[in-house]
N, C-alpha and C. Protein backbone atom coordinates (compact mmCIF):
# COMPACT_ATOMS: atom_id res chain seq x y z
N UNK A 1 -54.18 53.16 -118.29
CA UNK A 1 -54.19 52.20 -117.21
C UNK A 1 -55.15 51.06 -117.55
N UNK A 2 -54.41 50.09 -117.31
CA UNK A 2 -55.44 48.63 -117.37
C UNK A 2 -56.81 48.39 -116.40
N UNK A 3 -57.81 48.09 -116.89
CA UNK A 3 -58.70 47.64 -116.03
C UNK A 3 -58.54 46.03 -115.14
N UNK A 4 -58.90 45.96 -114.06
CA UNK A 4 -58.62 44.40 -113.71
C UNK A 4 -59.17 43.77 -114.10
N UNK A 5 -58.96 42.50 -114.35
CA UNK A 5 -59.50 41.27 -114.88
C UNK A 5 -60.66 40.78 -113.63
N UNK A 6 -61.76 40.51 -114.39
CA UNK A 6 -62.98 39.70 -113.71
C UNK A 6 -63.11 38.77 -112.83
N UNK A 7 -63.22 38.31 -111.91
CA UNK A 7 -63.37 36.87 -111.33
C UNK A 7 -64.07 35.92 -112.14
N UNK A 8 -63.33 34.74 -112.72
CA UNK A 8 -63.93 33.87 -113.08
C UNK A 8 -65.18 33.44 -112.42
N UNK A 9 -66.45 32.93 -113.27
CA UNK A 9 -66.91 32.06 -112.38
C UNK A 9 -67.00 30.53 -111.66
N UNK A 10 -66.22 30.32 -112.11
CA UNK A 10 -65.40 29.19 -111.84
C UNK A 10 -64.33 29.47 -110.28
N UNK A 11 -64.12 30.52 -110.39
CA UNK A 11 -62.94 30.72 -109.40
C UNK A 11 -64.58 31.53 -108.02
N UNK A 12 -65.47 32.04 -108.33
CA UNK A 12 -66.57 31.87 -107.68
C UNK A 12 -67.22 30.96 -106.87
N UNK A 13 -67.41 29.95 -107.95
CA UNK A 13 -67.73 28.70 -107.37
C UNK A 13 -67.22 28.23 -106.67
N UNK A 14 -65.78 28.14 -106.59
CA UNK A 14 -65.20 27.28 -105.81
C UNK A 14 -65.31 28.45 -103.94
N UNK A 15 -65.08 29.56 -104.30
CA UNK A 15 -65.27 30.31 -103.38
C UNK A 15 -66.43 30.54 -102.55
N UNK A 16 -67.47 30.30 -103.10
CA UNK A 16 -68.88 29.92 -102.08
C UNK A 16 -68.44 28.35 -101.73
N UNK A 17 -67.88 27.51 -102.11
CA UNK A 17 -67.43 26.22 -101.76
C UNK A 17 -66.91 26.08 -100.63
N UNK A 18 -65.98 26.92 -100.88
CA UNK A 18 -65.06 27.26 -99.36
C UNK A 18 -65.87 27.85 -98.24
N UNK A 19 -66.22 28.74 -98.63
CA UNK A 19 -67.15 29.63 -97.75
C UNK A 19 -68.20 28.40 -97.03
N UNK A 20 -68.86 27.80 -97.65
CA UNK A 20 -69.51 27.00 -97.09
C UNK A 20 -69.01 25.73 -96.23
N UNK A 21 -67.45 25.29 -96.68
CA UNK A 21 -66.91 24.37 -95.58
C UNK A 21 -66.46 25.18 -94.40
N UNK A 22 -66.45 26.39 -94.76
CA UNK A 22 -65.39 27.30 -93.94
C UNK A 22 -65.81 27.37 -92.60
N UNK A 23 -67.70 27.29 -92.88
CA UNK A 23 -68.44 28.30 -91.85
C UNK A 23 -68.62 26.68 -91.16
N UNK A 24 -68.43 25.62 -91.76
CA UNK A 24 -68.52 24.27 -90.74
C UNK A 24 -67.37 24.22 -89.65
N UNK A 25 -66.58 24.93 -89.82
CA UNK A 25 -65.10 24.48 -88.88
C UNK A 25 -65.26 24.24 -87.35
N UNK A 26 -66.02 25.12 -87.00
CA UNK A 26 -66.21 25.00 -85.46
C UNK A 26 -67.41 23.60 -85.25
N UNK A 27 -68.24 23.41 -85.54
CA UNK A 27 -68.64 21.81 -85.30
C UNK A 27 -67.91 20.78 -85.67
N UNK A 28 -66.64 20.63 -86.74
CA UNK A 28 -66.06 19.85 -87.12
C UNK A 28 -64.77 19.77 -86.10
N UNK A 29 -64.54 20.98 -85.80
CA UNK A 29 -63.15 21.07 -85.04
C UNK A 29 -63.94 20.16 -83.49
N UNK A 30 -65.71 20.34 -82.81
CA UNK A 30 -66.32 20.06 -82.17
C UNK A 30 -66.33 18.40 -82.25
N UNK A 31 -66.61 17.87 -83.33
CA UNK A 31 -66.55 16.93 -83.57
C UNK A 31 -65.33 15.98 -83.58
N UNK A 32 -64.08 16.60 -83.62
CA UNK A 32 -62.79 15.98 -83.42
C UNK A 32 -62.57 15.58 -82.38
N UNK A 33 -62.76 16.90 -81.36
CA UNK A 33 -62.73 16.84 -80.07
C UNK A 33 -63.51 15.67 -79.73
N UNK A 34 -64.51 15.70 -79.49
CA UNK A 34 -65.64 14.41 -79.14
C UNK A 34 -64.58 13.08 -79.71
N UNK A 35 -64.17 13.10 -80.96
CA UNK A 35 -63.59 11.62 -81.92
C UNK A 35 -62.46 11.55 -80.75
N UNK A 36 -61.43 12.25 -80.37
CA UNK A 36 -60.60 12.57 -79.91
C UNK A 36 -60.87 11.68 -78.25
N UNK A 37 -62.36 12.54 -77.21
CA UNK A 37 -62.19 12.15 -76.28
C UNK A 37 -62.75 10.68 -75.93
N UNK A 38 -63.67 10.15 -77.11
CA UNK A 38 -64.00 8.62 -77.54
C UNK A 38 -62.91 7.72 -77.63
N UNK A 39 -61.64 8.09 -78.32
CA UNK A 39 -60.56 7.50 -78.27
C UNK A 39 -59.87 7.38 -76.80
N UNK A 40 -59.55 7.94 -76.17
CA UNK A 40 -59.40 8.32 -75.26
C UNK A 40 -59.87 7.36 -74.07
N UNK A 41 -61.29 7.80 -74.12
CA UNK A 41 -61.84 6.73 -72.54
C UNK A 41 -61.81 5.45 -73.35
N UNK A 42 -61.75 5.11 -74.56
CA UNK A 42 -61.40 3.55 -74.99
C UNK A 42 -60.29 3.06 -74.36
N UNK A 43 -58.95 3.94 -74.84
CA UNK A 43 -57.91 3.21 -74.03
C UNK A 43 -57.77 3.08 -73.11
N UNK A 44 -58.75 4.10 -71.93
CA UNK A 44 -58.42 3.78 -70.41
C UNK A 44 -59.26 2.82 -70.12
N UNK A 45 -60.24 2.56 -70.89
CA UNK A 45 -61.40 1.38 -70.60
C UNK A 45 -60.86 0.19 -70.64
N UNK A 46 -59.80 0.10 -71.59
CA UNK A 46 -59.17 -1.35 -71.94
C UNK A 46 -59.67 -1.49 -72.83
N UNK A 47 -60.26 -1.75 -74.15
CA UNK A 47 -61.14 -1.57 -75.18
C UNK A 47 -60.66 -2.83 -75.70
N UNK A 48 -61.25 -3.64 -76.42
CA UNK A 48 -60.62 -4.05 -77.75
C UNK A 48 -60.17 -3.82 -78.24
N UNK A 49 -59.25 -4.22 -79.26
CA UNK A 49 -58.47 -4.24 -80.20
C UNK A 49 -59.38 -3.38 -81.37
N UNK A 50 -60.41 -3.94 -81.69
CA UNK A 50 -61.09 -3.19 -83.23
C UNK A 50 -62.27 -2.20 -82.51
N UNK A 51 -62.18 -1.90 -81.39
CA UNK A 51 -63.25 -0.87 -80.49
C UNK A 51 -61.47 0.24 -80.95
N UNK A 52 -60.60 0.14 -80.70
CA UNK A 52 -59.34 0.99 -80.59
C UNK A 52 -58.94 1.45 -82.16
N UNK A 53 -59.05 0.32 -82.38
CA UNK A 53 -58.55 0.42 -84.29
C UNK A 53 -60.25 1.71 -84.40
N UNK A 54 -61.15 1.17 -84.45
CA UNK A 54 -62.46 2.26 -84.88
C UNK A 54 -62.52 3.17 -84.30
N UNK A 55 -62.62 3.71 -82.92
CA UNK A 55 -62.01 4.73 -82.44
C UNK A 55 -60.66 5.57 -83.25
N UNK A 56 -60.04 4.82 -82.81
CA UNK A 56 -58.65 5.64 -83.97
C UNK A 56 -59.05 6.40 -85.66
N UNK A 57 -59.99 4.86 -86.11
CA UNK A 57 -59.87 5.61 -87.26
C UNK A 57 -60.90 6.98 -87.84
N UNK A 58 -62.31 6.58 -86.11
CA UNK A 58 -62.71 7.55 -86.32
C UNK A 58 -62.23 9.07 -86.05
N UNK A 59 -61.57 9.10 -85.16
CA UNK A 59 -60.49 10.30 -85.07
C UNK A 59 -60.01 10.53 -85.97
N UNK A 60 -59.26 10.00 -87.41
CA UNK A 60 -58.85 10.12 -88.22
C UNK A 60 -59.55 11.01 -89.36
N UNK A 61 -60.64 10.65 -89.73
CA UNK A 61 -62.05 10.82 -90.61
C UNK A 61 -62.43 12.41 -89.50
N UNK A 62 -62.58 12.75 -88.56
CA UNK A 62 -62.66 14.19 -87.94
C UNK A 62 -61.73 14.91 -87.94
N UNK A 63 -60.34 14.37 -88.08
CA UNK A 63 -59.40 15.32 -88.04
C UNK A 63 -59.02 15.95 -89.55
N UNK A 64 -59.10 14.91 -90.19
CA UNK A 64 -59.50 15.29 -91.95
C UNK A 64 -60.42 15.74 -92.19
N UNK A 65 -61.56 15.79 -91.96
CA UNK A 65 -62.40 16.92 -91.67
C UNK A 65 -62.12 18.06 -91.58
N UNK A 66 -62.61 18.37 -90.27
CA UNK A 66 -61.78 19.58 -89.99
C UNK A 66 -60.46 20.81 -90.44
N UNK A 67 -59.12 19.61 -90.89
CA UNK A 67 -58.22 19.91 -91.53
C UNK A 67 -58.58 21.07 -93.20
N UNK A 68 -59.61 19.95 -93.67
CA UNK A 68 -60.01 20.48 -94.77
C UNK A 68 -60.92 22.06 -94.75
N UNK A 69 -61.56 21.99 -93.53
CA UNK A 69 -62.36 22.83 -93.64
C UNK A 69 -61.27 24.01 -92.97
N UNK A 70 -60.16 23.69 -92.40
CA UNK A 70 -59.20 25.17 -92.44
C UNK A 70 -58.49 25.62 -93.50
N UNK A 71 -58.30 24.73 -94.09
CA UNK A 71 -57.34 25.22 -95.32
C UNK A 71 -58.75 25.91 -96.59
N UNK A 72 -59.97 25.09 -96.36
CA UNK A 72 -61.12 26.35 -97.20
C UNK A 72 -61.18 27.48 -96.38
N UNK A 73 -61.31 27.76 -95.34
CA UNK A 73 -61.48 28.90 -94.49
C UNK A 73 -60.47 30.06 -94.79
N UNK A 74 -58.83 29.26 -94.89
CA UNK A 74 -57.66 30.12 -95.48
C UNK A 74 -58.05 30.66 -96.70
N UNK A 75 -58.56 29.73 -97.61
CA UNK A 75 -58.82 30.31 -99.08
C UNK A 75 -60.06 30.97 -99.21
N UNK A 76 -60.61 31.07 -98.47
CA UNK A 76 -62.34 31.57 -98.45
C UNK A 76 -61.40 33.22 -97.49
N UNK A 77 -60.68 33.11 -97.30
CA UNK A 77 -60.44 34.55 -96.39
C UNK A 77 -59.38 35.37 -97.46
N UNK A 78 -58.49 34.62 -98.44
CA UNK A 78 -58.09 35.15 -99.59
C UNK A 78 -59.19 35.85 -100.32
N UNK A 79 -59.63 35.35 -100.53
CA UNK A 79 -60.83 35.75 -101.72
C UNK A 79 -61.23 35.19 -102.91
N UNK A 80 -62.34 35.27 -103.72
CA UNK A 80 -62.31 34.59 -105.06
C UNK A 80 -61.45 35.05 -105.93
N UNK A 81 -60.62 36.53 -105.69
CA UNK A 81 -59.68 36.79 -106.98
C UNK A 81 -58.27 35.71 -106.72
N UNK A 82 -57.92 35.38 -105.47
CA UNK A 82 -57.13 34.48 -105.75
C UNK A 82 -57.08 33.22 -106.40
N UNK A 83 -58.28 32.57 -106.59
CA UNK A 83 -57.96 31.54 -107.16
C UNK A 83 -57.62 31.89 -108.83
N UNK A 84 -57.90 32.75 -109.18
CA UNK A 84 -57.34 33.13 -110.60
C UNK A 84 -55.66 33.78 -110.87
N UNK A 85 -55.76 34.61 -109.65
CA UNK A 85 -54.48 35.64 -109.81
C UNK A 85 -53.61 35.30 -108.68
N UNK A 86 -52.76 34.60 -109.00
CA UNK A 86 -51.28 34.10 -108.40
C UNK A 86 -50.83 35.26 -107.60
N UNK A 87 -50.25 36.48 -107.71
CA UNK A 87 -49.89 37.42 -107.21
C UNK A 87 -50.77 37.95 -105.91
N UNK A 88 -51.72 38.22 -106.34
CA UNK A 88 -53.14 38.48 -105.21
C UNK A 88 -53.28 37.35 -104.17
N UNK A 89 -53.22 35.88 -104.71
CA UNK A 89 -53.37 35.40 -103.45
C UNK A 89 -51.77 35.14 -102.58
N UNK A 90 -50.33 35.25 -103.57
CA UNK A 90 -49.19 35.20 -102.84
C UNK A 90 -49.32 36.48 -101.64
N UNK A 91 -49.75 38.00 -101.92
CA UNK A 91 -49.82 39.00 -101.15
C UNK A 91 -51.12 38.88 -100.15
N UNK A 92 -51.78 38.07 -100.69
CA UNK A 92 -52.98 37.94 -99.85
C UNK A 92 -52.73 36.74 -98.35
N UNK A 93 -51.42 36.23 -98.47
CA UNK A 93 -50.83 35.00 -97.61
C UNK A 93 -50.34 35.53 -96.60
N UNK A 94 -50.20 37.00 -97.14
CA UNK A 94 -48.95 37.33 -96.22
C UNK A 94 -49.81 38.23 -94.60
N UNK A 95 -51.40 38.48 -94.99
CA UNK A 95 -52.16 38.52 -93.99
C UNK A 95 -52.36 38.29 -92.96
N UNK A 96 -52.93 38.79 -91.82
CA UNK A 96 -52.68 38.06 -90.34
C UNK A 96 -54.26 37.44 -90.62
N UNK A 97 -54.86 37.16 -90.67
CA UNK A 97 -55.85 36.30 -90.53
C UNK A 97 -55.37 35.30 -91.59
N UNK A 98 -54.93 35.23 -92.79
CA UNK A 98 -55.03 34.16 -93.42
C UNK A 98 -53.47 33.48 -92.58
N UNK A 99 -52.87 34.20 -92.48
CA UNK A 99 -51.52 33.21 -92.08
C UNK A 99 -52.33 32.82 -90.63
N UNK A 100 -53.18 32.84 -89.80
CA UNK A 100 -53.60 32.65 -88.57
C UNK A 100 -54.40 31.33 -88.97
N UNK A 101 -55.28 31.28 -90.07
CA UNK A 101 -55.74 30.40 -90.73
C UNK A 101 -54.53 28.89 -91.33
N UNK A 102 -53.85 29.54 -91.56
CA UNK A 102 -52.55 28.53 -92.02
C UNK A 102 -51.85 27.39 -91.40
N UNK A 103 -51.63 29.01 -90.28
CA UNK A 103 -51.04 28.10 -89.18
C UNK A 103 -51.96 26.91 -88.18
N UNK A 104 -53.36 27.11 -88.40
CA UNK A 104 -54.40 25.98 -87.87
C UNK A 104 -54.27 25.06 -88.47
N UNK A 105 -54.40 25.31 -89.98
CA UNK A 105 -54.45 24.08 -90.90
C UNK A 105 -53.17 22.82 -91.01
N UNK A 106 -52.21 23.36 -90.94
CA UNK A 106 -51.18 23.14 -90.85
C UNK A 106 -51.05 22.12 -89.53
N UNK A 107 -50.90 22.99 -88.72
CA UNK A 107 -51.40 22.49 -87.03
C UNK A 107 -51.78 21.09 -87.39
N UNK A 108 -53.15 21.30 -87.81
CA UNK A 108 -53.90 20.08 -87.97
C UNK A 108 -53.63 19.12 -88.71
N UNK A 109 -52.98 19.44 -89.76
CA UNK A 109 -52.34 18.67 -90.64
C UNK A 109 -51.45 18.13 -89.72
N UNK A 110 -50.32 18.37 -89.35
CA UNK A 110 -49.23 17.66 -88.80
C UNK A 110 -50.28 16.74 -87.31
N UNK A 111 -50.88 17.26 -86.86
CA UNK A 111 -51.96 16.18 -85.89
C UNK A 111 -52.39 15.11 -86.41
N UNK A 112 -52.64 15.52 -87.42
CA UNK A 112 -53.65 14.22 -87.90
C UNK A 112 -52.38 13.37 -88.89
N UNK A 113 -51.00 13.45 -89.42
CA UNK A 113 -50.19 12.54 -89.95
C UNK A 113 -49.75 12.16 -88.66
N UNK A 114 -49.43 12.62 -87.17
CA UNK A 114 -48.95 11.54 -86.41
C UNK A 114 -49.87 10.75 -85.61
N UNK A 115 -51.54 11.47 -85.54
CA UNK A 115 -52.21 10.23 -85.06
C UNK A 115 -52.16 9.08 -86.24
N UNK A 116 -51.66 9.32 -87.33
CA UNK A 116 -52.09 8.22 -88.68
C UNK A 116 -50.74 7.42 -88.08
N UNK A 117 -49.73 7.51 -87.62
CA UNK A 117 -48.27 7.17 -87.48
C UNK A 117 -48.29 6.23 -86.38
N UNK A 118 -49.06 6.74 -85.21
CA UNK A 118 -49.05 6.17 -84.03
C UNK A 118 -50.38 5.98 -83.28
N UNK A 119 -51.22 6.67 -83.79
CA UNK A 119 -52.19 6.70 -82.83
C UNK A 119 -53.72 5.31 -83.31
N UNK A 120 -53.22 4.90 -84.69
CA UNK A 120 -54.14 3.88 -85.35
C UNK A 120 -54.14 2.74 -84.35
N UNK A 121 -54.54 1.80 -84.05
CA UNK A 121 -53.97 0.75 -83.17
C UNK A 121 -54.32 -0.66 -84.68
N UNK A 122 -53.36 -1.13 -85.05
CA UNK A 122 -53.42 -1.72 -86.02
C UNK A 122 -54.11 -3.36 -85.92
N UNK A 123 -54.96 -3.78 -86.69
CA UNK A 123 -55.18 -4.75 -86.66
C UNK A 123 -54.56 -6.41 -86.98
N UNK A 124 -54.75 -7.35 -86.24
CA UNK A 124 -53.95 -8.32 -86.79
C UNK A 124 -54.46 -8.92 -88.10
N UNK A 125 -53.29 -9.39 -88.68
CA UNK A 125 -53.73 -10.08 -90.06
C UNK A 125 -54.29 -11.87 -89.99
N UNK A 126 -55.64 -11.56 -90.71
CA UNK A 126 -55.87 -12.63 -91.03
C UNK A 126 -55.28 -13.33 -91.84
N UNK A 127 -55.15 -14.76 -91.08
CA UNK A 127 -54.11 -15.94 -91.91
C UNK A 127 -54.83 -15.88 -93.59
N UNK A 128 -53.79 -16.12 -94.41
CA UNK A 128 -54.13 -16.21 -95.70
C UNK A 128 -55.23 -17.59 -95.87
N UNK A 129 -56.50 -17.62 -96.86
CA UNK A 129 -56.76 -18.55 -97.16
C UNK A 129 -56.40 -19.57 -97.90
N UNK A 130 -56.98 -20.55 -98.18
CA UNK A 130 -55.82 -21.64 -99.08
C UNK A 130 -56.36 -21.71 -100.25
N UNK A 131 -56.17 -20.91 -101.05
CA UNK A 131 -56.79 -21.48 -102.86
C UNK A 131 -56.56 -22.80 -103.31
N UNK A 132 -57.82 -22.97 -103.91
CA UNK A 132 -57.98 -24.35 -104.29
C UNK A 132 -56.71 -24.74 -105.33
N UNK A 133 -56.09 -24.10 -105.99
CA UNK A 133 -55.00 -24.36 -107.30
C UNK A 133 -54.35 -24.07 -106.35
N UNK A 134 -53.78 -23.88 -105.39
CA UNK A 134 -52.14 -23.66 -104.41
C UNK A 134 -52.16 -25.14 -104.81
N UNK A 135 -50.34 -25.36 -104.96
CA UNK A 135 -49.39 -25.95 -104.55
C UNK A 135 -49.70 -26.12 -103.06
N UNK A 136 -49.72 -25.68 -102.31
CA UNK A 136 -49.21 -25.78 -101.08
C UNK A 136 -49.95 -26.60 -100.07
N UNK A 137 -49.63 -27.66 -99.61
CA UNK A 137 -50.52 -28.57 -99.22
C UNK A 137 -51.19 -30.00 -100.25
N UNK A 138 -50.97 -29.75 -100.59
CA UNK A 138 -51.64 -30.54 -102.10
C UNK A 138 -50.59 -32.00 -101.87
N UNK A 139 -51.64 -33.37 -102.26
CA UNK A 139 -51.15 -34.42 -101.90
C UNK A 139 -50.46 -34.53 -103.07
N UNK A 140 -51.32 -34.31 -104.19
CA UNK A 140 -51.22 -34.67 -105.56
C UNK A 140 -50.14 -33.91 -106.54
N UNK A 141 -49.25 -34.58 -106.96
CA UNK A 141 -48.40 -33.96 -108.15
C UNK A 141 -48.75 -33.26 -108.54
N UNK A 142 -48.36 -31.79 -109.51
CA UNK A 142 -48.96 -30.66 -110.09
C UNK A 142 -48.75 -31.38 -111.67
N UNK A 143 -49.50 -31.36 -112.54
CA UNK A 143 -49.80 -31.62 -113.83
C UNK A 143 -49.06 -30.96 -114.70
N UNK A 144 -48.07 -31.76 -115.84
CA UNK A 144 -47.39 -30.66 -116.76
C UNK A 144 -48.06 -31.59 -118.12
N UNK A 145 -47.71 -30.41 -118.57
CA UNK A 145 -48.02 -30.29 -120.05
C UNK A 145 -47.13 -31.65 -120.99
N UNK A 146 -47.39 -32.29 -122.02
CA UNK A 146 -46.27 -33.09 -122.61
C UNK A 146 -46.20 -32.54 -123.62
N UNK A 147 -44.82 -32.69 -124.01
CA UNK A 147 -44.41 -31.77 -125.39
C UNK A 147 -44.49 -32.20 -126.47
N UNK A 148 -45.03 -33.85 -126.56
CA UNK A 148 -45.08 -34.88 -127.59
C UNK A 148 -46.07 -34.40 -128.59
C-alpha cells in the first residue's frame, strides 16, 4: 500500500491565507451591509450624482470583499490537501459545509455582478478637450509635405 503524499508547503501557505481571510467574513459581510445601507439613505436623500456613483462604488469594493473572503472560507474548509490533490478537494465539494460555503459565495457573487449592472449610478462624460494639433476648429490650413 502507498503512503499519501505530503502537503506541499506551498499548498500550506496558501491555506493559512485562506484561513486568515476566512475568519474576516463576518466584519466584511458587516461592512457590506453598512456599504449597502449608505447607498441606500443616499438615494432616498436625493444625493448627487457622484455622492450615488461613490456610494455605489463603495458597495462594490465590500461586496468584493466579502465575496472573496467566502470563496477562502470554502477552500480553508476543504483543507490544505486540496489545493494539491484534485480528487480530495472534488470529494471534499461534495460536503455540507463547504457546499453551504459555495452557495454564499456564489450568492454573493451573482449580488455583486448585478449591483455592477444596475446598481452603479454612472457618471456623465466630460466633453473631450481640444488638442492643440486637432484639425478641428483650426482657422489655418493643415500643412503638407512637398514632394519636390
Amino acid at each position: 500500500m502507498r503512503k499519501r503524499k505530503a502537503v506541499s508547503e506551498e499548498a500550506t501557505a496558501k491555506h493559512e491565507a485562506d484561513v486568515a481571510l476566512a475568519a474576516q467574513f463576518d466584519d466584511l459581510f458587516a461592512r457590506a451591509q453598512e456599504a449597502e445601507q449608505a447607498l441606500r439613505d443616499a438615494q432616498s436623500s436625493g444625493a448627487t450624482e457622484q455622492e450615488l456613483h461613490d456610494a455605489g462604488k463603495g458597495l462594490d469594493s465590500a461586496l468584493t470583499d466579502v465575496m472573496r473572503a467566502a470563496f477562502a472560507a470554502q477552500r480553508a474548509e476543504i483543507g490544505a490537501r486540496g489545493y494539491d490533490d484534485r480528487i480530495y478537494r472534488r470529494k471534499a465539494m461534495a460536503t455540507t459545509k463547504v457546499r453551504a460555503w459555495t452557495m454564499e459565495a456564489e450568492r454573493l457573487l451573482t449580488l455583486r455582478e448585478s449591483h455592477r449592472l444596475s446598481g452603479i449610478v454612472p457618471l456623465p462624460k466630460a466633453p473631450p478637450r481640444e488638442h492643440r494639433d486637432s484639425l478641428v476648429g483650426s482657422t489655418t490650413p493643415p500643412r503638407t509635405a512637398s514632394l519636390t
